[in-house]
N, C-alpha and C. Protein backbone atom coordinates (compact mmCIF):
# COMPACT_ATOMS: atom_id res chain seq x y z
N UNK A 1 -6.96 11.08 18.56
CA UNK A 1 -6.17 10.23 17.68
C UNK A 1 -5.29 11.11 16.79
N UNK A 2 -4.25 10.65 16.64
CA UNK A 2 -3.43 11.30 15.76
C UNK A 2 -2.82 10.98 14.58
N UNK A 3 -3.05 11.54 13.41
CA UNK A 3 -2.52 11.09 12.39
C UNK A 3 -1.24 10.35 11.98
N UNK A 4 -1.57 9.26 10.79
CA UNK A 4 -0.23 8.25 10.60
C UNK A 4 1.03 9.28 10.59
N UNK A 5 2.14 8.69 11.32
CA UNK A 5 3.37 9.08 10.90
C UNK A 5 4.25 8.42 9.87
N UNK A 6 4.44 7.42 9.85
CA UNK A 6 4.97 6.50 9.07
C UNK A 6 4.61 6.79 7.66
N UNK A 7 5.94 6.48 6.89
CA UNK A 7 5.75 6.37 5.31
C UNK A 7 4.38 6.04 5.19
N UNK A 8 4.65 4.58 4.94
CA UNK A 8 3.35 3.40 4.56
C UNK A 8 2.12 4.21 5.28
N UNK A 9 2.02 4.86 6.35
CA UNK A 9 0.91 5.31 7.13
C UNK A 9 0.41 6.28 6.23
N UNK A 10 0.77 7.42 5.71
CA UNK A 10 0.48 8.64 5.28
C UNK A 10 -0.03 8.33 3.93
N UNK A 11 0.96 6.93 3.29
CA UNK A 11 0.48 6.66 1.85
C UNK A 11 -0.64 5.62 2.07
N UNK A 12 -1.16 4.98 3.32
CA UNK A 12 -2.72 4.48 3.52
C UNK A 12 -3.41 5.21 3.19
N UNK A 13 -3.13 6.40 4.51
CA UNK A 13 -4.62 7.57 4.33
C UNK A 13 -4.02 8.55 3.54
N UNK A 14 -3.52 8.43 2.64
CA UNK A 14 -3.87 9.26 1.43
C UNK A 14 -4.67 8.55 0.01
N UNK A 15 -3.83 7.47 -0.51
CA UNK A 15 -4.93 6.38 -0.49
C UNK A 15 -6.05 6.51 -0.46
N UNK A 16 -6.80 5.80 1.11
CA UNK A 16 -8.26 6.39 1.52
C UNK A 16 -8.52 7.36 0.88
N UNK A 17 -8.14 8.72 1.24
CA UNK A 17 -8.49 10.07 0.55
C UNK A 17 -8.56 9.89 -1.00
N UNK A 18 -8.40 9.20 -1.71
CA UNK A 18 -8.20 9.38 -3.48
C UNK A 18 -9.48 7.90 -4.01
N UNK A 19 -9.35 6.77 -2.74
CA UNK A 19 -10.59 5.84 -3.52
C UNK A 19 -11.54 6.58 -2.88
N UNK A 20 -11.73 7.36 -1.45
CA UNK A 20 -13.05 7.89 -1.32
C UNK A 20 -13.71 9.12 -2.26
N UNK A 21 -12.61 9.87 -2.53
CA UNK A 21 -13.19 10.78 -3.65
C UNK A 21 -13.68 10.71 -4.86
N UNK A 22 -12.70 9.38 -5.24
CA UNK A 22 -13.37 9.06 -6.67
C UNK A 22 -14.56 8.19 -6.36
N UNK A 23 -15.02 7.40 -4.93
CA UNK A 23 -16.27 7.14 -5.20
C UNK A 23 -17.23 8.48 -5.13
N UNK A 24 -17.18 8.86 -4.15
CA UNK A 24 -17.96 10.27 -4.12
C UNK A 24 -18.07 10.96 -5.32
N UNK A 25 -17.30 11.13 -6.01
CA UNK A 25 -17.37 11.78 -7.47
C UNK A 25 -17.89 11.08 -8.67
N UNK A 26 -17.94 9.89 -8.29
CA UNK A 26 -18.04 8.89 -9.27
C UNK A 26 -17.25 8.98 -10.45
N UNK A 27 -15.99 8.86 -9.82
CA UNK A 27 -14.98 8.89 -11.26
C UNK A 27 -14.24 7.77 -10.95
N UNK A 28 -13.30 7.52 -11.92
CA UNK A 28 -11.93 6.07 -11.66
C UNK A 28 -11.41 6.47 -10.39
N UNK A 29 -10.56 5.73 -9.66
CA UNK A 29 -9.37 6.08 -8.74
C UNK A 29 -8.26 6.64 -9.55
N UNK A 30 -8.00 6.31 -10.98
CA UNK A 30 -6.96 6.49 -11.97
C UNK A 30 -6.90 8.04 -12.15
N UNK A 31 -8.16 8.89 -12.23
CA UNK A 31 -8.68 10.12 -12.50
C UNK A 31 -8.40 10.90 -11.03
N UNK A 32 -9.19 10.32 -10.58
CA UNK A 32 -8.52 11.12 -8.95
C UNK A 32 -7.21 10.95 -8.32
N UNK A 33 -6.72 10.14 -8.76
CA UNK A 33 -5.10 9.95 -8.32
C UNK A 33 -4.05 11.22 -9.40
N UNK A 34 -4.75 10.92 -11.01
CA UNK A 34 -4.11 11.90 -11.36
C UNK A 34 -4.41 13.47 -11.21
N UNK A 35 -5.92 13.44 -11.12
CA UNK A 35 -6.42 15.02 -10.53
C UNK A 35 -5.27 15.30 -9.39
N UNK A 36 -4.94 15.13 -8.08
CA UNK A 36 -4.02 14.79 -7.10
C UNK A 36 -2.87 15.37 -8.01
N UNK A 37 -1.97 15.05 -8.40
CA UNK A 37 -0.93 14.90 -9.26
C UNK A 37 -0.76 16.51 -10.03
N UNK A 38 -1.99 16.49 -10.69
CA UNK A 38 -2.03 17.98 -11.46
C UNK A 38 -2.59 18.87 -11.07
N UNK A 39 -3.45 18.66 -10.05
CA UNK A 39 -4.51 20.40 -9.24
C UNK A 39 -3.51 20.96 -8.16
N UNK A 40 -2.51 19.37 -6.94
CA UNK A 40 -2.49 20.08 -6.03
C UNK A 40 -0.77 19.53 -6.20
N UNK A 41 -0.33 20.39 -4.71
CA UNK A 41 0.86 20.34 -4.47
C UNK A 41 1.25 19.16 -3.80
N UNK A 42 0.23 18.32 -3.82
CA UNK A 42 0.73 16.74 -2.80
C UNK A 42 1.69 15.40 -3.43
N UNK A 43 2.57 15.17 -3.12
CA UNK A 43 3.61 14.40 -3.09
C UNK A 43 2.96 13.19 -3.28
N UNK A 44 2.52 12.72 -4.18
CA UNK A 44 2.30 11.32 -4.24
C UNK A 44 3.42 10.32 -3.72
N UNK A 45 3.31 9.55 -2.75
CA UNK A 45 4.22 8.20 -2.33
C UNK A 45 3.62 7.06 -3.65
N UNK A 46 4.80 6.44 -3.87
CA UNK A 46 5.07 5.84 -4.39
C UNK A 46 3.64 4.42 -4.33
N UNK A 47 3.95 4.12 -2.98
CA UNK A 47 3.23 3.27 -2.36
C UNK A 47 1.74 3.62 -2.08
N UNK A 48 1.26 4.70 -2.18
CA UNK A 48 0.03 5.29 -2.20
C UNK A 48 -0.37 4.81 -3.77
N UNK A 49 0.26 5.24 -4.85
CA UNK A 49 0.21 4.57 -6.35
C UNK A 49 -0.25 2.80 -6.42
N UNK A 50 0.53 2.06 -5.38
CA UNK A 50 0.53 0.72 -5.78
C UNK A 50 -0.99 0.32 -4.34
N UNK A 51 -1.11 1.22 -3.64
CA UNK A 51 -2.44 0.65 -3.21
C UNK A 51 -3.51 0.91 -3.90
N UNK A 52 -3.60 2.12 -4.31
CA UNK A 52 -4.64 2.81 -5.39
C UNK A 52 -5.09 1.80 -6.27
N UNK A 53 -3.33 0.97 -6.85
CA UNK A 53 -4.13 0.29 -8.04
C UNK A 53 -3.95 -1.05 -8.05
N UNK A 54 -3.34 -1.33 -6.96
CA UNK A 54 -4.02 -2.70 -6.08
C UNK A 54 -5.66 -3.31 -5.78
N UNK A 55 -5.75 -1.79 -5.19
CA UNK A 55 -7.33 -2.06 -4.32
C UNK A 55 -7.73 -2.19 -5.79
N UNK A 56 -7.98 -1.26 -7.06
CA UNK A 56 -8.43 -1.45 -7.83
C UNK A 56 -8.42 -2.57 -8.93
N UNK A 57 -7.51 -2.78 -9.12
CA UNK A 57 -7.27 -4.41 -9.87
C UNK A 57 -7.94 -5.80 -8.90
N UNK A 58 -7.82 -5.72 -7.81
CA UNK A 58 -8.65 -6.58 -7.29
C UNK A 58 -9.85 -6.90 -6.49
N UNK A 59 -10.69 -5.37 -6.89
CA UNK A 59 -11.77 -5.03 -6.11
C UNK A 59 -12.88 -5.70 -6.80
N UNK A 60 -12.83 -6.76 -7.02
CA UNK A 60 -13.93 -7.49 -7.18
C UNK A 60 -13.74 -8.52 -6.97
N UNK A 61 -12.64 -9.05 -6.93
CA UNK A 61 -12.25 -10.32 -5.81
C UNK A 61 -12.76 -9.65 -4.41
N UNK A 62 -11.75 -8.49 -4.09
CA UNK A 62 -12.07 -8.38 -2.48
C UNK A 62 -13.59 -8.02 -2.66
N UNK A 63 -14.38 -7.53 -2.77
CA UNK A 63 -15.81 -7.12 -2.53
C UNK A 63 -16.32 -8.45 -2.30
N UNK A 64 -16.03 -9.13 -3.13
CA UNK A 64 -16.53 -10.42 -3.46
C UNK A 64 -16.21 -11.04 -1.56
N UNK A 65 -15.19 -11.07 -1.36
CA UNK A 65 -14.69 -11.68 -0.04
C UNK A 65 -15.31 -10.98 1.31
N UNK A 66 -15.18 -9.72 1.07
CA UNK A 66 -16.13 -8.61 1.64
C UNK A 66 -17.21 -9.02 2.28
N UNK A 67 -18.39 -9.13 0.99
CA UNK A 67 -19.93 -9.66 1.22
C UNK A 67 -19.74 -11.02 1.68
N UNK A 68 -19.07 -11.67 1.19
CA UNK A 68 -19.38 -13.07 2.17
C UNK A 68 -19.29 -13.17 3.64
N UNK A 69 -17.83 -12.62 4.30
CA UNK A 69 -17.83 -12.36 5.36
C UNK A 69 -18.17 -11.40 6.30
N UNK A 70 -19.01 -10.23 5.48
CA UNK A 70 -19.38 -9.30 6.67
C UNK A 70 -20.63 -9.87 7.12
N UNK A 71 -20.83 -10.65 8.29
CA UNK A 71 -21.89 -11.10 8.52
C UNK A 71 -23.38 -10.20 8.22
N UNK A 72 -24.33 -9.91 7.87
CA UNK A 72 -25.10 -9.39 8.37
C UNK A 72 -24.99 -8.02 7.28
N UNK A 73 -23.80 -7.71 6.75
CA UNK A 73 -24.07 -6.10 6.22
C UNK A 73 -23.83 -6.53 5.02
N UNK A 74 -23.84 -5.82 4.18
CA UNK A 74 -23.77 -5.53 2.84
C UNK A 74 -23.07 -4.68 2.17
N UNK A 75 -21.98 -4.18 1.52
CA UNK A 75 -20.96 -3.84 0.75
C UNK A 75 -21.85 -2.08 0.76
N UNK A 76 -23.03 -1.90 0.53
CA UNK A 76 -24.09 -1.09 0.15
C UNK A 76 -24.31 -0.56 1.69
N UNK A 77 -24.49 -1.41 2.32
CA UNK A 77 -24.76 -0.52 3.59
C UNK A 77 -23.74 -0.11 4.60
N UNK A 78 -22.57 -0.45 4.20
CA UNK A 78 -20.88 -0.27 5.28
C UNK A 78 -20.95 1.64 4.84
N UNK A 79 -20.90 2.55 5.86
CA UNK A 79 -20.04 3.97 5.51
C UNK A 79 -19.34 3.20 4.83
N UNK A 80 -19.34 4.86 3.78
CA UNK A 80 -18.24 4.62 2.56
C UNK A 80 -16.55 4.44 3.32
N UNK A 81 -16.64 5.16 4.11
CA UNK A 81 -15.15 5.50 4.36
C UNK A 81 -14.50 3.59 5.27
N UNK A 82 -15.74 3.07 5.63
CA UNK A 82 -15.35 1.92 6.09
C UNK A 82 -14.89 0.56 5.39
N UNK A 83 -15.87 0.92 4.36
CA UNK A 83 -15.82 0.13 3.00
C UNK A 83 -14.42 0.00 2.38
N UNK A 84 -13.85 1.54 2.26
CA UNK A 84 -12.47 1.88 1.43
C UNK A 84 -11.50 1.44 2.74
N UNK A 85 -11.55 2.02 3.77
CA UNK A 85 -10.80 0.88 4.70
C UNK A 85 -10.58 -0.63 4.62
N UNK A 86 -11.67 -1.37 4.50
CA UNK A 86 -11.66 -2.77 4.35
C UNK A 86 -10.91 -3.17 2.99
N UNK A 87 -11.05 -2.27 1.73
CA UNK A 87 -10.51 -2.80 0.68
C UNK A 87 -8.88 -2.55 0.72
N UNK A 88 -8.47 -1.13 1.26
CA UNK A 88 -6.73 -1.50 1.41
C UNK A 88 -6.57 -2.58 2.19
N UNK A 89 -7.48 -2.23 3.49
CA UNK A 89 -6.77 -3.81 4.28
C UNK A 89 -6.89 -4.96 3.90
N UNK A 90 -8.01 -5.28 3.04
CA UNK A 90 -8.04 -6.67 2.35
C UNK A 90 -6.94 -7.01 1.36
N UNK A 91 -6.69 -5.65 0.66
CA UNK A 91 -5.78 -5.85 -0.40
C UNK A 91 -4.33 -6.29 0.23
N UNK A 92 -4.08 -4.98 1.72
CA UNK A 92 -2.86 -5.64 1.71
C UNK A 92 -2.53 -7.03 2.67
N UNK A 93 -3.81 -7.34 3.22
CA UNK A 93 -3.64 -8.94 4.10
C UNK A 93 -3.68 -10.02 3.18
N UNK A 94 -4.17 -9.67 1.56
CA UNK A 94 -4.54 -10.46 0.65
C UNK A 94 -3.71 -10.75 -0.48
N UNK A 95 -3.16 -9.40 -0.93
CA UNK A 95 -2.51 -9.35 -2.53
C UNK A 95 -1.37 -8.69 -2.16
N UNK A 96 -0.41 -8.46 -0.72
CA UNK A 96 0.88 -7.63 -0.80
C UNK A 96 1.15 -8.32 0.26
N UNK A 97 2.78 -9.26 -0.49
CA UNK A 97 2.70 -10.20 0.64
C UNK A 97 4.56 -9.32 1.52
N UNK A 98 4.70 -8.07 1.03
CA UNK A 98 5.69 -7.40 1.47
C UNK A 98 4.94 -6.97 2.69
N UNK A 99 3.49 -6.72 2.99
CA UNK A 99 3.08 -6.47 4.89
C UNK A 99 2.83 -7.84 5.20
N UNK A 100 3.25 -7.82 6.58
CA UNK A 100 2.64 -8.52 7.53
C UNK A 100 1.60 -8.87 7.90
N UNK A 101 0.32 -9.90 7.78
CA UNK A 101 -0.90 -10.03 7.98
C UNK A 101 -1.12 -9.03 9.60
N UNK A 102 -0.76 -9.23 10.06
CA UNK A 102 -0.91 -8.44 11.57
C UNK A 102 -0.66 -7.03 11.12
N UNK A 103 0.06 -6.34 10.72
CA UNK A 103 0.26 -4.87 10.34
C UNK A 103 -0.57 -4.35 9.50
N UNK A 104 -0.91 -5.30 7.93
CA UNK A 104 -2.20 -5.22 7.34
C UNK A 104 -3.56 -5.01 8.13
N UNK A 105 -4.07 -5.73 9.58
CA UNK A 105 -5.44 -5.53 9.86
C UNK A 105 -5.10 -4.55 10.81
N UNK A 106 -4.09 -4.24 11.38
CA UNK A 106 -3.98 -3.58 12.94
C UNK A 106 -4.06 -1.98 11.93
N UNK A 107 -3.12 -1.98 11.08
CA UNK A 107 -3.11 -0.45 10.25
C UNK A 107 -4.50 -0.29 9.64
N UNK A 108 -5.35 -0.70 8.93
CA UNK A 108 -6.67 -0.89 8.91
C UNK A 108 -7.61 -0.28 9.99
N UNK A 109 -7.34 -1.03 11.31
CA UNK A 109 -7.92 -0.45 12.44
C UNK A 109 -7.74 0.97 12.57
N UNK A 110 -6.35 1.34 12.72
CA UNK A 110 -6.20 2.54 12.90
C UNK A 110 -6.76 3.76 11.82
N UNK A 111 -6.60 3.27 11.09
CA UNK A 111 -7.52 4.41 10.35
C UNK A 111 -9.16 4.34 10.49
N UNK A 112 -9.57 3.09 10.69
CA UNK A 112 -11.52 3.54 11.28
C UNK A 112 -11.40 3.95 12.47
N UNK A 113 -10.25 3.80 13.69
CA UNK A 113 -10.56 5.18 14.69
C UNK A 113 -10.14 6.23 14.62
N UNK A 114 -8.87 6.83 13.43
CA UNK A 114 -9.22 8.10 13.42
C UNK A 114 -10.50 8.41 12.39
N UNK A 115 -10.98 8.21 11.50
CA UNK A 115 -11.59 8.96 10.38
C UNK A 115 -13.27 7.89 10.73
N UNK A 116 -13.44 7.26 11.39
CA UNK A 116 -14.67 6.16 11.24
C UNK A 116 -15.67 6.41 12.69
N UNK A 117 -16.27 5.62 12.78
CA UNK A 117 -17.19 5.63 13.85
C UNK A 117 -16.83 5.11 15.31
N UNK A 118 -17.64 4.89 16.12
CA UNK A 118 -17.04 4.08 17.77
C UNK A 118 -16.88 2.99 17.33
N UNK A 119 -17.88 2.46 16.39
CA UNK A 119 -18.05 0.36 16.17
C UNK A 119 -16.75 0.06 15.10
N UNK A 120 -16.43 0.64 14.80
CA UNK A 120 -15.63 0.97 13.06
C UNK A 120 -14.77 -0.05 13.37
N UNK A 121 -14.04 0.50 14.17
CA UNK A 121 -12.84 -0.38 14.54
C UNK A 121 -12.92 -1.88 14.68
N UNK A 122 -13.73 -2.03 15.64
CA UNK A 122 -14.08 -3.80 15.98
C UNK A 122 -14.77 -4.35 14.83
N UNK A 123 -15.70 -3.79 13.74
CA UNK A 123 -16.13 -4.17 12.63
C UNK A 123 -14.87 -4.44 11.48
N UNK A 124 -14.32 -3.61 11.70
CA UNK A 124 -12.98 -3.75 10.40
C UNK A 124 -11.92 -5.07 11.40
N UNK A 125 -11.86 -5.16 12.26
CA UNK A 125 -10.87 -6.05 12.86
C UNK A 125 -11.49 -7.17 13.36
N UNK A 126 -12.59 -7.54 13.22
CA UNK A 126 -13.16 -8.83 13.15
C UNK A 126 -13.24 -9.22 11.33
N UNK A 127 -13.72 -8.64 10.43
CA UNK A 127 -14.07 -8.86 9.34
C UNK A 127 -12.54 -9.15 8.20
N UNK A 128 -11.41 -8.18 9.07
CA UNK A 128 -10.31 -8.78 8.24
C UNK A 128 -9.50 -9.78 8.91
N UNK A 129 -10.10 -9.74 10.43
CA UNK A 129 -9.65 -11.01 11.15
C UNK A 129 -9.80 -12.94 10.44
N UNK A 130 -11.38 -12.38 10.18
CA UNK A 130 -11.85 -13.63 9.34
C UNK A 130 -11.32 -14.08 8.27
N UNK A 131 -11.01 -12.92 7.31
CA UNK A 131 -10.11 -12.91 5.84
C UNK A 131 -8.52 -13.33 6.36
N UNK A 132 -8.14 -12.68 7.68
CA UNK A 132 -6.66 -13.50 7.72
C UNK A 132 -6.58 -15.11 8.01
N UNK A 133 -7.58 -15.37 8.79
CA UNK A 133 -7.90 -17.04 9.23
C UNK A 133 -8.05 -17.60 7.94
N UNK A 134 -8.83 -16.97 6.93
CA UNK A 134 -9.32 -18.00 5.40
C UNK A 134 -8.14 -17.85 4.89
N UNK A 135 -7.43 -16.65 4.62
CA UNK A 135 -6.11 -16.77 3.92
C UNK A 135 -6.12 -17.70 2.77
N UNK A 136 -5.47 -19.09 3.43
CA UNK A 136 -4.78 -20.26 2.74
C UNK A 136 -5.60 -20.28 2.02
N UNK A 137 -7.29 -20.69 2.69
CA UNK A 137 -8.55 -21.37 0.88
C UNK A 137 -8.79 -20.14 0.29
N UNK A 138 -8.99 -18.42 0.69
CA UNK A 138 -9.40 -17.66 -0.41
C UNK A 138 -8.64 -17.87 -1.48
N UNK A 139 -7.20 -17.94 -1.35
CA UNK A 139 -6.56 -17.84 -2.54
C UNK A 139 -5.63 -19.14 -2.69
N UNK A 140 -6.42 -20.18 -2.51
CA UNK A 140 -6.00 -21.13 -3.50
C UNK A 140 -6.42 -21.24 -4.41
């Protein structure tokens, strides 16, 4: 597999890279986005900024949407890195209505087969499959 090319692609999985560290670290995303900013030489995208604090402004709605529909698992038991997958893609099939519901779960996918497991994929694309079908009632 080969890494995103695309703008929006690079500012996903960089993204990924900044909510997984700050869970791992147990710090804000706000702290690790700006650590990013001041330790290293990486170019923050713009759009890497507005998922960061997307996922975060509404990560308790999405978790919330999360646990209901992951049949069977638990927010606690998803790999971390699958977890932070599900929340950009929730965020952007959910709260950014500039993507496409289809580009939202399919870009999702692609990042649990490069960085995730064999099941990753079909777990993240059934689970935001379900969240694109509810759509209309989650957020009425």
């Amino acid at each position: 597999m080969s890494a995103p090319t695309s703008a929006r692609g690079k500012a996903r999985r960089r993204a990924l890279d900044i909510l997984f560290e700050a869970e791992q670290r147990s710090v804000s995303a706000f702290d690790a986005l700006r650590d990013r900013r001041e330790k290293t030489d990486q170019i923050i995208n713009p759009y890497t900024v507005d998922l960061v604090e997307g996922v975060v402004s509404q990560q308790i709605q999405i978790d919330e949407f999360l646990s209901t529909y992951a049949q069977g698992w638990t927010l606690e038991r998803m790999p971390s890195v699958d977890r932070i997958i599900l929340r950009l893609g929730a965020w952007e099939l959910l709260f950014n209505d500039d993507v496409p519901d289809g580009v939202a779960v399919s870009e999702a996918v692609s990042l649990a087969k490069i960085l995730s497991t064999d099941e990753s994929p079909s777990f993240v694309n059934g689970l935001l499959g379900r969240l694109q079908k509810l759509k209309p009632t989650l957020l009425a």
